[in-house]
N, C-alpha and C. Protein backbone atom coordinates (compact mmCIF):
# COMPACT_ATOMS: atom_id res chain seq x y z
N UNK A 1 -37.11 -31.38 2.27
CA UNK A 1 -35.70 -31.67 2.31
C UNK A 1 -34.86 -30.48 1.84
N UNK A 2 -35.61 -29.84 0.61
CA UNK A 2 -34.36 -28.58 0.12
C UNK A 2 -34.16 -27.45 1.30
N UNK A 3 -36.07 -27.40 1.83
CA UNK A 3 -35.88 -26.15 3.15
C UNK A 3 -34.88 -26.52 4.16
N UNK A 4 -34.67 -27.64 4.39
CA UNK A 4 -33.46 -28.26 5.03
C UNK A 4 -32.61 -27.98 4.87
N UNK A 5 -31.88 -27.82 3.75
CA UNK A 5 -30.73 -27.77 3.34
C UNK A 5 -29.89 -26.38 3.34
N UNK A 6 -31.16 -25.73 3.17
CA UNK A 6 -31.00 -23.83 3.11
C UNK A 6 -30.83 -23.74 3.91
N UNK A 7 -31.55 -24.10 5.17
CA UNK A 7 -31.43 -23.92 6.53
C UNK A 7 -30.16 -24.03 6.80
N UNK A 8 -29.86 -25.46 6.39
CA UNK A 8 -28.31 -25.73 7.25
C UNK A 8 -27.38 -24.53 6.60
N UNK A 9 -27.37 -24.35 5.02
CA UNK A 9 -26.69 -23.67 4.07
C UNK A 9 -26.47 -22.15 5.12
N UNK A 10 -27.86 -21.54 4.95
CA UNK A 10 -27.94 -20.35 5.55
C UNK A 10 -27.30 -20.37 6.85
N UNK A 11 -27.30 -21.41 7.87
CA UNK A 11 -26.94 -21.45 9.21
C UNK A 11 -25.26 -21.47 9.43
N UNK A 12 -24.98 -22.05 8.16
CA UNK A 12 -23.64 -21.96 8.04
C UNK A 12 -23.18 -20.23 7.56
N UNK A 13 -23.62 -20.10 6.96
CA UNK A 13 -23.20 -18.31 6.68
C UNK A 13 -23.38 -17.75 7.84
N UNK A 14 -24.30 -17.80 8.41
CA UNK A 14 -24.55 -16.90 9.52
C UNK A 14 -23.36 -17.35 10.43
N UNK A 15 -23.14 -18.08 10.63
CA UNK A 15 -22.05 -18.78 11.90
C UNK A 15 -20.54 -17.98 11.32
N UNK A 16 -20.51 -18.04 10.04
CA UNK A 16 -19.69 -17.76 9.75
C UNK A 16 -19.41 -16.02 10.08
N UNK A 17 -20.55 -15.24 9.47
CA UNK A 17 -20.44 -14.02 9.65
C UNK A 17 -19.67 -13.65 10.84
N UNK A 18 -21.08 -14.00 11.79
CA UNK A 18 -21.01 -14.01 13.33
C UNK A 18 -19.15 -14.39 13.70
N UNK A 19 -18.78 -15.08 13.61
CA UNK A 19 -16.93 -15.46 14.11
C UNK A 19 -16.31 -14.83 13.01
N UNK A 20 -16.21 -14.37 11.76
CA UNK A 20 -15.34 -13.61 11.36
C UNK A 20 -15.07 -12.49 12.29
N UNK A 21 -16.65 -12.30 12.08
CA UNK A 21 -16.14 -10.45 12.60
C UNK A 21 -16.18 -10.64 13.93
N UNK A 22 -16.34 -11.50 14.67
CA UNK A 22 -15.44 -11.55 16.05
C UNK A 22 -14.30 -11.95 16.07
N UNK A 23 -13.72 -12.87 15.26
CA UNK A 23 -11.88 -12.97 15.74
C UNK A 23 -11.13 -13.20 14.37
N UNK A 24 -11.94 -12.92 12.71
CA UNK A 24 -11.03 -12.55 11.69
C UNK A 24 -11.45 -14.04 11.23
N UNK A 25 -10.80 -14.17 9.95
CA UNK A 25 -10.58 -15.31 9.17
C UNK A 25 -9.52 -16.12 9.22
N UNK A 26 -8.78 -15.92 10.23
CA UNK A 26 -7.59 -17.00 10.67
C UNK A 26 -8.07 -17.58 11.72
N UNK A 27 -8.65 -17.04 12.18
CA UNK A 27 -8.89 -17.19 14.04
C UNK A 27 -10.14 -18.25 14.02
N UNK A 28 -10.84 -18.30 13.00
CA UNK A 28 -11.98 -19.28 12.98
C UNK A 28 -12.26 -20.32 11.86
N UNK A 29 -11.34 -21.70 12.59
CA UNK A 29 -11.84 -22.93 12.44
C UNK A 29 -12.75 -23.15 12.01
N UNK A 30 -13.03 -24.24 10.74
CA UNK A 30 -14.30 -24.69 10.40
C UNK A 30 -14.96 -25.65 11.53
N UNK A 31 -14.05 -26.05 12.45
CA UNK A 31 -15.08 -26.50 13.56
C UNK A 31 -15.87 -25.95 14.54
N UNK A 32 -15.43 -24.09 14.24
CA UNK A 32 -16.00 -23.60 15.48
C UNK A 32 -17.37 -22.75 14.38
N UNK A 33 -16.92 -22.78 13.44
CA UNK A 33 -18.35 -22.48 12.59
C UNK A 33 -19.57 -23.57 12.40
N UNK A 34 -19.18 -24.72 11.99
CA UNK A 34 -20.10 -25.86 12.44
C UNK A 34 -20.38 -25.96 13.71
N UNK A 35 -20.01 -25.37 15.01
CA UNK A 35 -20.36 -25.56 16.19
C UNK A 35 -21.60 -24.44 16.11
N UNK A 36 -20.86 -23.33 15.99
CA UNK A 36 -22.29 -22.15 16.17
C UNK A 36 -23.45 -21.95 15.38
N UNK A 37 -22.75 -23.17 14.30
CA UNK A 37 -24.60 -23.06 13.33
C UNK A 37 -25.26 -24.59 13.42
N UNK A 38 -24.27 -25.28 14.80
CA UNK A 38 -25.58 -26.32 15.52
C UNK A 38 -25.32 -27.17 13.98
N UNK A 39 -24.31 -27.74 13.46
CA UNK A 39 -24.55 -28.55 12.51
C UNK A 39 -22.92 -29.09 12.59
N UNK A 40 -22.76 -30.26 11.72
CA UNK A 40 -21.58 -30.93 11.74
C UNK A 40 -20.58 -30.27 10.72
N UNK A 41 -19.46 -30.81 10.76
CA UNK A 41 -17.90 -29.83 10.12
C UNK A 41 -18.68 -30.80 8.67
N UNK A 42 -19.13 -31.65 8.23
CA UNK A 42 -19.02 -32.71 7.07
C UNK A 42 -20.50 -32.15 6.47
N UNK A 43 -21.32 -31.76 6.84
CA UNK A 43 -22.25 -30.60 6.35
C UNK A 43 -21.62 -29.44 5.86
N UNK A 44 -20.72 -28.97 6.10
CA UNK A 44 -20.52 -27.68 5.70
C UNK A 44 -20.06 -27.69 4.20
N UNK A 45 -18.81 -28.85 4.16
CA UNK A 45 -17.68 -29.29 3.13
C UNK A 45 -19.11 -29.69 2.09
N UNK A 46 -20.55 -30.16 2.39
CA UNK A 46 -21.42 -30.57 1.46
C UNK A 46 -22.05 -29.59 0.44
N UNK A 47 -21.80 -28.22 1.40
CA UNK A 47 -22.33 -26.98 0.45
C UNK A 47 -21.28 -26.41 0.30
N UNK A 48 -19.60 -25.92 0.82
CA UNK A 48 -18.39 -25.56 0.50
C UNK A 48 -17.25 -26.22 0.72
N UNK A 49 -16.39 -26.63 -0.65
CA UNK A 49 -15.60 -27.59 -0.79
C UNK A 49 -14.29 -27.11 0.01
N UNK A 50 -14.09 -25.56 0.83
CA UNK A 50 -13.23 -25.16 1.44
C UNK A 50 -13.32 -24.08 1.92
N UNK A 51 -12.76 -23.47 3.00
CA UNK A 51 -13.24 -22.48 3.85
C UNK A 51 -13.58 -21.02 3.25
N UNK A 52 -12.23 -20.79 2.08
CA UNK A 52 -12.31 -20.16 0.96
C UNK A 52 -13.68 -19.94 0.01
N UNK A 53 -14.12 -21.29 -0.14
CA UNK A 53 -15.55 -20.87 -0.90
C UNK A 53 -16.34 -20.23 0.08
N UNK A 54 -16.46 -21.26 1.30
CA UNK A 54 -17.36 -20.51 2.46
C UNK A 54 -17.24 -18.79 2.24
N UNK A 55 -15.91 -18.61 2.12
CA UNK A 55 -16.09 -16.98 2.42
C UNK A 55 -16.97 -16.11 1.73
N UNK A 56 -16.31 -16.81 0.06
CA UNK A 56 -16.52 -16.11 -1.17
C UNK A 56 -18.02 -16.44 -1.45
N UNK A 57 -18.86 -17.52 -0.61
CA UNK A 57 -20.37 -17.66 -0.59
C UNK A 57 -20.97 -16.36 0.37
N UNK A 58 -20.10 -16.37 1.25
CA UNK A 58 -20.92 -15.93 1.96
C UNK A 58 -20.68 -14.07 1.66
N UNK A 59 -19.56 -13.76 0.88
CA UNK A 59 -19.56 -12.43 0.46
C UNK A 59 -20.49 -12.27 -0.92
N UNK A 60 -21.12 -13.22 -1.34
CA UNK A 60 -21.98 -12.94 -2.34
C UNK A 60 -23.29 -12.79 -1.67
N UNK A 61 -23.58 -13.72 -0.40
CA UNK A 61 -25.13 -13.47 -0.18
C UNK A 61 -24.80 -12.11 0.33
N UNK A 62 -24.19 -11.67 1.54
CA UNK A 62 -24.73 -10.56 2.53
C UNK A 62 -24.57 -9.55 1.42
N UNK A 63 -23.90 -9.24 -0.12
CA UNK A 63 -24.10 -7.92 -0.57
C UNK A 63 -25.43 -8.32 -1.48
N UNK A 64 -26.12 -9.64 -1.45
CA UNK A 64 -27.59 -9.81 -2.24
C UNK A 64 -28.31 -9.11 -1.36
N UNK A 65 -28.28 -9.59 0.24
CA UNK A 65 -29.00 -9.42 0.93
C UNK A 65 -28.98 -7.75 1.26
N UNK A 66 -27.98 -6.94 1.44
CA UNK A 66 -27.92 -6.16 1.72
C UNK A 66 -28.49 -5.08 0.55
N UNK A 67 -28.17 -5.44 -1.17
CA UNK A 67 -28.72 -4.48 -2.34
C UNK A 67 -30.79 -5.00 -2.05
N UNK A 68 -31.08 -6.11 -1.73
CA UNK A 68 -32.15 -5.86 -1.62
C UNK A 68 -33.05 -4.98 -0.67
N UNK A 69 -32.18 -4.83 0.23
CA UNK A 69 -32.89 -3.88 1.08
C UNK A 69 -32.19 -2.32 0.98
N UNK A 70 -31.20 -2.14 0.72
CA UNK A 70 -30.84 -0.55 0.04
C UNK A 70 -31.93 -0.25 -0.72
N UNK A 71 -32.30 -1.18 -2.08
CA UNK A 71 -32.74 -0.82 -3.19
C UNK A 71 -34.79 -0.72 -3.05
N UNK A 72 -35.48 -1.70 -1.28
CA UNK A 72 -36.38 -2.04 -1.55
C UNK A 72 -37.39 -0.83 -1.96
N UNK A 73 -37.17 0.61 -1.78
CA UNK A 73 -37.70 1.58 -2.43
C UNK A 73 -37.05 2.34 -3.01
N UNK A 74 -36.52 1.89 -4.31
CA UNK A 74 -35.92 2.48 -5.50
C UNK A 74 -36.58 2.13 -6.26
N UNK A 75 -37.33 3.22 -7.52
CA UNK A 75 -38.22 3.69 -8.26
C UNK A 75 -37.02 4.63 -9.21
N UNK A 76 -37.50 4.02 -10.43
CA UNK A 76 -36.61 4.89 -11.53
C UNK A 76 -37.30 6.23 -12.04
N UNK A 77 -38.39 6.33 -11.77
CA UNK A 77 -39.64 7.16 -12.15
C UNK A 77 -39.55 8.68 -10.71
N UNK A 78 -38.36 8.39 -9.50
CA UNK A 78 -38.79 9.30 -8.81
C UNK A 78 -37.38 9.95 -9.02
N UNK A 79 -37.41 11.57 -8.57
CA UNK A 79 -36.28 12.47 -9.18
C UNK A 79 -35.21 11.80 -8.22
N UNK A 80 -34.18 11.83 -8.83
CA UNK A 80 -32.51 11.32 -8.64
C UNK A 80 -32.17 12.03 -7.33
N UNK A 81 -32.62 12.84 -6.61
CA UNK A 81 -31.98 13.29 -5.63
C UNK A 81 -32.62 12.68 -4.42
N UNK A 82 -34.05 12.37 -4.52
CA UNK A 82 -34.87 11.89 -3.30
C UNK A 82 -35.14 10.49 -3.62
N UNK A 83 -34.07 9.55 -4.98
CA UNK A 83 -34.05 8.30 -4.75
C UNK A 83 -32.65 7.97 -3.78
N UNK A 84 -31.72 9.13 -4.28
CA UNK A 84 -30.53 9.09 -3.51
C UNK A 84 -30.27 9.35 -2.18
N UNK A 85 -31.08 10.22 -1.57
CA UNK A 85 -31.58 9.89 -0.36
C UNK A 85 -32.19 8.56 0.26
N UNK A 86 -33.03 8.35 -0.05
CA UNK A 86 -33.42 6.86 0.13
C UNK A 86 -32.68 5.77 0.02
N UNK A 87 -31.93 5.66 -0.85
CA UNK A 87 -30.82 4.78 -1.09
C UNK A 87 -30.01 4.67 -0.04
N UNK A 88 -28.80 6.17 0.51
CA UNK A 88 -28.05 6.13 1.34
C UNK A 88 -29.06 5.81 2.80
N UNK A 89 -29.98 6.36 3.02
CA UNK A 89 -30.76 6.33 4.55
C UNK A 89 -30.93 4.97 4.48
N UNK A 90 -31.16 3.79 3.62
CA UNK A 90 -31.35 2.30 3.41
C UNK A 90 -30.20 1.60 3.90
N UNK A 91 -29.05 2.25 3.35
CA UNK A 91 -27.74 1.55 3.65
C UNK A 91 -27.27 2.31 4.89
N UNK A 92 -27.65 3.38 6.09
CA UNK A 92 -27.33 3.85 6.76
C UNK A 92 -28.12 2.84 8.32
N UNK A 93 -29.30 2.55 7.41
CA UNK A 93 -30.00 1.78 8.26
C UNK A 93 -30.06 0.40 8.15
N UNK A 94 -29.79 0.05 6.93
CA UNK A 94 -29.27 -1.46 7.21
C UNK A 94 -27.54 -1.99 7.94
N UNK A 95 -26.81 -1.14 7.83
CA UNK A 95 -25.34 -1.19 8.78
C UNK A 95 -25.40 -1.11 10.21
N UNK A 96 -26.69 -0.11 10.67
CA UNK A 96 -26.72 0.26 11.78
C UNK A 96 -27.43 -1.06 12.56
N UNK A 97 -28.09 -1.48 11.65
CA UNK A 97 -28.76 -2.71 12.10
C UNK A 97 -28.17 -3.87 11.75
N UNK A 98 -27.41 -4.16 11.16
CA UNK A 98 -26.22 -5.06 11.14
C UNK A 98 -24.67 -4.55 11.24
N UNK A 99 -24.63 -4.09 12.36
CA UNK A 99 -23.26 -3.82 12.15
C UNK A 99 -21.96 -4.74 11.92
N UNK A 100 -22.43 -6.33 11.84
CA UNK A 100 -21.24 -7.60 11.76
C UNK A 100 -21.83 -7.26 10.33
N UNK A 101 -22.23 -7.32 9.54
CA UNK A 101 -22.18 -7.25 7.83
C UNK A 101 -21.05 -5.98 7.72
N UNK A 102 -21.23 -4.69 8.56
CA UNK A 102 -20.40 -3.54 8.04
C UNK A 102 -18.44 -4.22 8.56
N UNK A 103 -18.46 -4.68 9.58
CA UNK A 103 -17.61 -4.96 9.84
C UNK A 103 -16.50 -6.22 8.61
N UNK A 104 -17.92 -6.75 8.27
CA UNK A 104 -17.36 -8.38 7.03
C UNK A 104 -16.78 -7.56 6.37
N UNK A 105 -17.94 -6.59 5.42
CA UNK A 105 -17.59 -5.55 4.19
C UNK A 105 -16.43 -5.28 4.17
N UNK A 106 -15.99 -4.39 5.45
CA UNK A 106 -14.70 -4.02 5.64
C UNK A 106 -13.77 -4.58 5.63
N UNK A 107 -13.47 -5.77 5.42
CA UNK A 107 -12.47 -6.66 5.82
C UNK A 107 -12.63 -7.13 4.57
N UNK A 108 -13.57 -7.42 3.60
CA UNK A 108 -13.30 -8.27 2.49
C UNK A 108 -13.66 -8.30 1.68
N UNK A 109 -14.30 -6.42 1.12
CA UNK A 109 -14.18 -6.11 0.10
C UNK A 109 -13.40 -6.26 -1.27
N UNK A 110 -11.76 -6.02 -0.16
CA UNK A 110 -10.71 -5.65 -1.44
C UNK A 110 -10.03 -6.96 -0.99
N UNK A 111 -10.65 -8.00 -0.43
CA UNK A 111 -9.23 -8.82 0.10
C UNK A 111 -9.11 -9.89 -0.78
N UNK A 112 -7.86 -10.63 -1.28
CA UNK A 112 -7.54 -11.15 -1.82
C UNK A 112 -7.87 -12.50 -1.66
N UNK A 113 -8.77 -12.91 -0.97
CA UNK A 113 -9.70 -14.16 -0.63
C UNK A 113 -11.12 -14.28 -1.42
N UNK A 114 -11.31 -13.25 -1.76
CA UNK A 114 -12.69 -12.59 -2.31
C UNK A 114 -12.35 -12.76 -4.03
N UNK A 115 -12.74 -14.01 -5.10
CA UNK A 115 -12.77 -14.50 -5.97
C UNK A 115 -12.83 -13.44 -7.06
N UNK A 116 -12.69 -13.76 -8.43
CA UNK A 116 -13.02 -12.40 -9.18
C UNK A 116 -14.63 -12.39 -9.60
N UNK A 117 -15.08 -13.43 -9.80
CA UNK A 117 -16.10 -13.82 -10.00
C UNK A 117 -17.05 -13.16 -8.63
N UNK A 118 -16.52 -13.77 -7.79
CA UNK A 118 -17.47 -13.44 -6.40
C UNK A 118 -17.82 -11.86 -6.62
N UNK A 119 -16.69 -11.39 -6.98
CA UNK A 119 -16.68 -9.75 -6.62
C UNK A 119 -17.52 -9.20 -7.60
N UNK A 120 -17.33 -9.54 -8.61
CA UNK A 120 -18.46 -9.30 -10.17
C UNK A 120 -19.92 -9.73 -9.36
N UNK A 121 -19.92 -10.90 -9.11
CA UNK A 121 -21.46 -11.15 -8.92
C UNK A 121 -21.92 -10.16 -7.39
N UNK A 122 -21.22 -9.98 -6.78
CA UNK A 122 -21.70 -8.49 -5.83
C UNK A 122 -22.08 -7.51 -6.18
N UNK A 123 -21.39 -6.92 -6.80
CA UNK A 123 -21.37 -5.73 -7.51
C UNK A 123 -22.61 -6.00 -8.71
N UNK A 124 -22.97 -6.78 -9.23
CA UNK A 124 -23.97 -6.82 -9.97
C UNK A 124 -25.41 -6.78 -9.41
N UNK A 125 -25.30 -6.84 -7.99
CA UNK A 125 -26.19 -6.66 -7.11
C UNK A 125 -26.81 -5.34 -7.05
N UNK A 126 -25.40 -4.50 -7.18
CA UNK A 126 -25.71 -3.03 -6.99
C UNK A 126 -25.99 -2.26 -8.40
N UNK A 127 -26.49 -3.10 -9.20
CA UNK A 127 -26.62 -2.58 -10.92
C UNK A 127 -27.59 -1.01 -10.87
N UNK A 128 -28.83 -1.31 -9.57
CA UNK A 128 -29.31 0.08 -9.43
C UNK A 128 -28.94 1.45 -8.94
N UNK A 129 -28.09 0.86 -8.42
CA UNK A 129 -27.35 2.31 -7.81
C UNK A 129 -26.56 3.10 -9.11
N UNK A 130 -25.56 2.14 -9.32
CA UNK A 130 -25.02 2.63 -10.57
C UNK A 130 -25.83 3.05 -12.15
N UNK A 131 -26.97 2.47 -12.27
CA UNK A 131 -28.39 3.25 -13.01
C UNK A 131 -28.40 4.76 -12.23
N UNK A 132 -28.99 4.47 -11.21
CA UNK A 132 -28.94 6.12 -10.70
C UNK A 132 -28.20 7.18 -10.90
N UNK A 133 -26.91 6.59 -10.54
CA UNK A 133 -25.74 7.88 -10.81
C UNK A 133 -25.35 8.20 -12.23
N UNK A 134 -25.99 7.11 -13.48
CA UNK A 134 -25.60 7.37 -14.68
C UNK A 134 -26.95 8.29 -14.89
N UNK A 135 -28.04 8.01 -14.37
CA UNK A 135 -29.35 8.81 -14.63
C UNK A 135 -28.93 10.11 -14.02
N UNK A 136 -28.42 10.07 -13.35
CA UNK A 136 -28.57 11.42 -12.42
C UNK A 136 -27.09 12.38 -13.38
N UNK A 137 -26.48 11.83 -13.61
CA UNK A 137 -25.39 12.32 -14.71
C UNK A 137 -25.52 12.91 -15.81
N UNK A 138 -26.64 12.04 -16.29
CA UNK A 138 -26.75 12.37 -17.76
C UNK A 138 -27.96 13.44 -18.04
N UNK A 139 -28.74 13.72 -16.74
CA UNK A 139 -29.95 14.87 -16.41
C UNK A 139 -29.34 15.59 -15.88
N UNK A 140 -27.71 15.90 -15.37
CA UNK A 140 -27.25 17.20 -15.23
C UNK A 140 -27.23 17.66 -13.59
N UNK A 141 -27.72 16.57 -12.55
CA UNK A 141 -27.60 16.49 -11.49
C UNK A 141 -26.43 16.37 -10.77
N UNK A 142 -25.29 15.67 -11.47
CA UNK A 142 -24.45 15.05 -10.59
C UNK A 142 -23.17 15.72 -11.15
N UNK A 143 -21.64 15.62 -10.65
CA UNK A 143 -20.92 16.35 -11.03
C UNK A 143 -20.08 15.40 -12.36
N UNK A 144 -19.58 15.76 -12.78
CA UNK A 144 -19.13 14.78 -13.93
C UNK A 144 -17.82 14.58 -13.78
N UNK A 145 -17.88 13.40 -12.92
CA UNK A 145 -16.68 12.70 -12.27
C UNK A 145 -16.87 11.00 -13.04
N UNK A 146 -15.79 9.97 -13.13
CA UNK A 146 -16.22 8.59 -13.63
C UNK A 146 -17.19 8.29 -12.40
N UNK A 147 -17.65 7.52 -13.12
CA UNK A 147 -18.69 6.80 -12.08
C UNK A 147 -17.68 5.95 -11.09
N UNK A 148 -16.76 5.64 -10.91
CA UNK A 148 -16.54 5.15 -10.10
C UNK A 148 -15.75 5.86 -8.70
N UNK A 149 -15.38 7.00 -9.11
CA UNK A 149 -14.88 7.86 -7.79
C UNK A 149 -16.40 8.41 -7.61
N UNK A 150 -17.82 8.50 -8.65
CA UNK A 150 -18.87 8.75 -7.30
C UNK A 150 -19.47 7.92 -6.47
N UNK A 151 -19.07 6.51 -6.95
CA UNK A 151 -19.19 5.31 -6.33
C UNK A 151 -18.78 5.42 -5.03
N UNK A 152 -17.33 5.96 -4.93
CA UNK A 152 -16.42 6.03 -4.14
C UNK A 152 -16.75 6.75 -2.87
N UNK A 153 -17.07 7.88 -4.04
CA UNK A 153 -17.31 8.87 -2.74
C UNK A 153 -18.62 8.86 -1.97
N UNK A 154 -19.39 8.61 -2.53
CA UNK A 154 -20.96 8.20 -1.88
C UNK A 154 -20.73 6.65 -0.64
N UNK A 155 -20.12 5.91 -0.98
CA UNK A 155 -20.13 4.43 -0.58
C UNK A 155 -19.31 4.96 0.55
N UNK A 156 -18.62 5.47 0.65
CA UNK A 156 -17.25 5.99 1.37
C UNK A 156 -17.73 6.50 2.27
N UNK A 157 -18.45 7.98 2.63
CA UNK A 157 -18.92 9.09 3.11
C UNK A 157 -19.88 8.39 3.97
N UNK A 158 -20.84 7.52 2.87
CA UNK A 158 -21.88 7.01 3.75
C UNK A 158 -21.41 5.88 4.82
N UNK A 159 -20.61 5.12 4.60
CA UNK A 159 -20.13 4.05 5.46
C UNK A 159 -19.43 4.96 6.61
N UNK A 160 -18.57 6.16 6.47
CA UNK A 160 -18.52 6.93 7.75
C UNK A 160 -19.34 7.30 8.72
N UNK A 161 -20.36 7.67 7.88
CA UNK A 161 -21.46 8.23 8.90
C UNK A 161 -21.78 6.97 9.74
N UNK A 162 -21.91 5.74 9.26
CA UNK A 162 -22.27 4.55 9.79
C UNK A 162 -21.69 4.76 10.60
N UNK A 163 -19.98 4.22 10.59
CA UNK A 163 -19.36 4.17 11.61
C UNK A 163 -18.95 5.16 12.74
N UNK A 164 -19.95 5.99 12.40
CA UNK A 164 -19.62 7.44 13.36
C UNK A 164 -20.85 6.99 14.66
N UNK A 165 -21.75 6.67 13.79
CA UNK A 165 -22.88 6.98 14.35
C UNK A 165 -23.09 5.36 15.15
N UNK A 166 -22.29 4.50 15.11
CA UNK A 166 -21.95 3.01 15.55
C UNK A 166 -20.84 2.97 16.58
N UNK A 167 -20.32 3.80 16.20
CA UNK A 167 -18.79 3.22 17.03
C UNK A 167 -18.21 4.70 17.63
N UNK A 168 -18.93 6.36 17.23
CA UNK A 168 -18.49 7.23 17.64
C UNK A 168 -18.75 7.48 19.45
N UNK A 169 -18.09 8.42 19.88
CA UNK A 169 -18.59 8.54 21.36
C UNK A 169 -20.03 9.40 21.63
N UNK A 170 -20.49 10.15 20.79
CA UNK A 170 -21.73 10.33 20.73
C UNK A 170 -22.68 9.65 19.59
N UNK A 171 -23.80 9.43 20.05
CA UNK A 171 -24.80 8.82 19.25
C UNK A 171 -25.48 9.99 18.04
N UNK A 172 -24.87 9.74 16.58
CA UNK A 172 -26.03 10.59 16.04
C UNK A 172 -27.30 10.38 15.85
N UNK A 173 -27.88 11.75 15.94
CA UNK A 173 -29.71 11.78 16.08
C UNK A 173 -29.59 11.47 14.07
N UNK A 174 -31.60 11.14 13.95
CA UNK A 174 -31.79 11.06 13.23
C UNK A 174 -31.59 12.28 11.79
N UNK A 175 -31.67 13.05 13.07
CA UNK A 175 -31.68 14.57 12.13
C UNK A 175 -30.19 14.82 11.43
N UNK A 176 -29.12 14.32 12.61
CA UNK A 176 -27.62 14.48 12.04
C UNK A 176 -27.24 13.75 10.91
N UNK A 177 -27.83 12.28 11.09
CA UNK A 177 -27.66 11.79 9.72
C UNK A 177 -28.01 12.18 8.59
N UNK A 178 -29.42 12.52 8.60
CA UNK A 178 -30.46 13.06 7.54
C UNK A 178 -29.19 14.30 7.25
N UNK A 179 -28.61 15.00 7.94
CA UNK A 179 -27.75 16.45 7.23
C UNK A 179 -26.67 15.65 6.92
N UNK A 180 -26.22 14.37 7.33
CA UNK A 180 -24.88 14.08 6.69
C UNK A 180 -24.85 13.71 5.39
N UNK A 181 -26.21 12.72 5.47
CA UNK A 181 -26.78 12.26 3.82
C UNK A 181 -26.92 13.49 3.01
N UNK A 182 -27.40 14.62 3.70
CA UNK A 182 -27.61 15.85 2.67
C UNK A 182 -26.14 16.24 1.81
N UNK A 183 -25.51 16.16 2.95
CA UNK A 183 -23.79 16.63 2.87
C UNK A 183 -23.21 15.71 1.79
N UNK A 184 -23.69 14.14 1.99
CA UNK A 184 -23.06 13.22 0.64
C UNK A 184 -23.51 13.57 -0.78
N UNK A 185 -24.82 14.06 -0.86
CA UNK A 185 -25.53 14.35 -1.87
C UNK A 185 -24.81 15.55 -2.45
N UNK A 186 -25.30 16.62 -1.77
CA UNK A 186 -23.86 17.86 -1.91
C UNK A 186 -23.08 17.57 -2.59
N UNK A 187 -22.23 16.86 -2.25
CA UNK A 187 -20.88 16.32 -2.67
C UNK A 187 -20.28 16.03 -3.91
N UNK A 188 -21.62 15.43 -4.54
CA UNK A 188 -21.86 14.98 -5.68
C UNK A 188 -22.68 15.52 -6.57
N UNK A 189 -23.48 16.32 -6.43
CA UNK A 189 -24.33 17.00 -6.98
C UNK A 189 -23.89 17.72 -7.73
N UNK A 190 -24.45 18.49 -8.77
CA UNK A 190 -23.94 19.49 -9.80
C UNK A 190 -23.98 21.21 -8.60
């Protein structure tokens, strides 16, 4: 019965994803999200008491889902520059392969639908990244900026390349990325 319930739970996020980032968060009805995840509008209200939570649920899983696979080979034990590589090539390749998550991100990161709580428990997702850049700081690697403009600038840079390499008129090769990631690293580096 609970695998049931996830199911429906999960089927509802996904429906949701899927019609945001095709026609926005005005444009999609809780009936047309219960339509595309094949379940009823009175299921949904059972796991979110309003479309609002729906959102703010569903902006907590895709950045769980998404720090687990940035992070699935992050090792504190390997040098700060070739975890940071790995890191960005994770999130270069998980966008590219979901590009409706890069599109959500974008839309509702900073948006005022997005709970304070919700936004804390995201971001607590990413507790390893921000280990890294304090590791990589305090060993003299990184430039000594707050951590949060290298947040900025890494999260930033790299989500370009995404969208370059997604939505530009040429396709970048593997190799172009690999030098753009070099170029973010650069950036930040001592």
């Amino acid at each position: 019965m609970t695998e049931n319930r996830q199911d429906k739970r999960a089927a509802a996020l996904q429906a949701t994803l899927e019609l945001i980032s095709e026609q926005g968060f005005q444009g999609t009805p809780m009936s047309q999200i219960a339509e595309r995840a094949n379940i009823g509008v009175g299921t949904i209200y059972r796991y979110f008491a309003s479309k609002d939570e729906l959102i703010n649920a569903l902006y907590v899983d895709v950045k769980s889902r998404m720090a687990h696979y940035l992070f699935k080979d992050y090792s504190e034990d390997k040098p700060a520059d070739e975890t940071f590589m790995t890191f960005t090539r994770n999130m270069v390749d998980y966008f590219t392969q979901n590009p409706k998550v890069l599109l959500f991100i974008e839309q509702y990161a900073n948006s005022p639908l997005i709970t304070t709580d919700s936004h804390e428990e995201g971001l607590r997702s990413f507790e390893p990244a921000k280990a890294l850049f304090k590791k990589a700081k305090k060993d003299g690697l990184m430039k000594d900026l707050p951590l949060e403009m290298i947040c900025s600038l890494v999260f930033g840079s790299t989500l370009s390349l995404v969208k370059l390499s997604l939505f530009g008129k040429n396709k970048l090769s593997a190799d172009d990325l690999d030098k753009g990631l070099q170029a973010v690293w650069d950036a930040v580096k001592k």
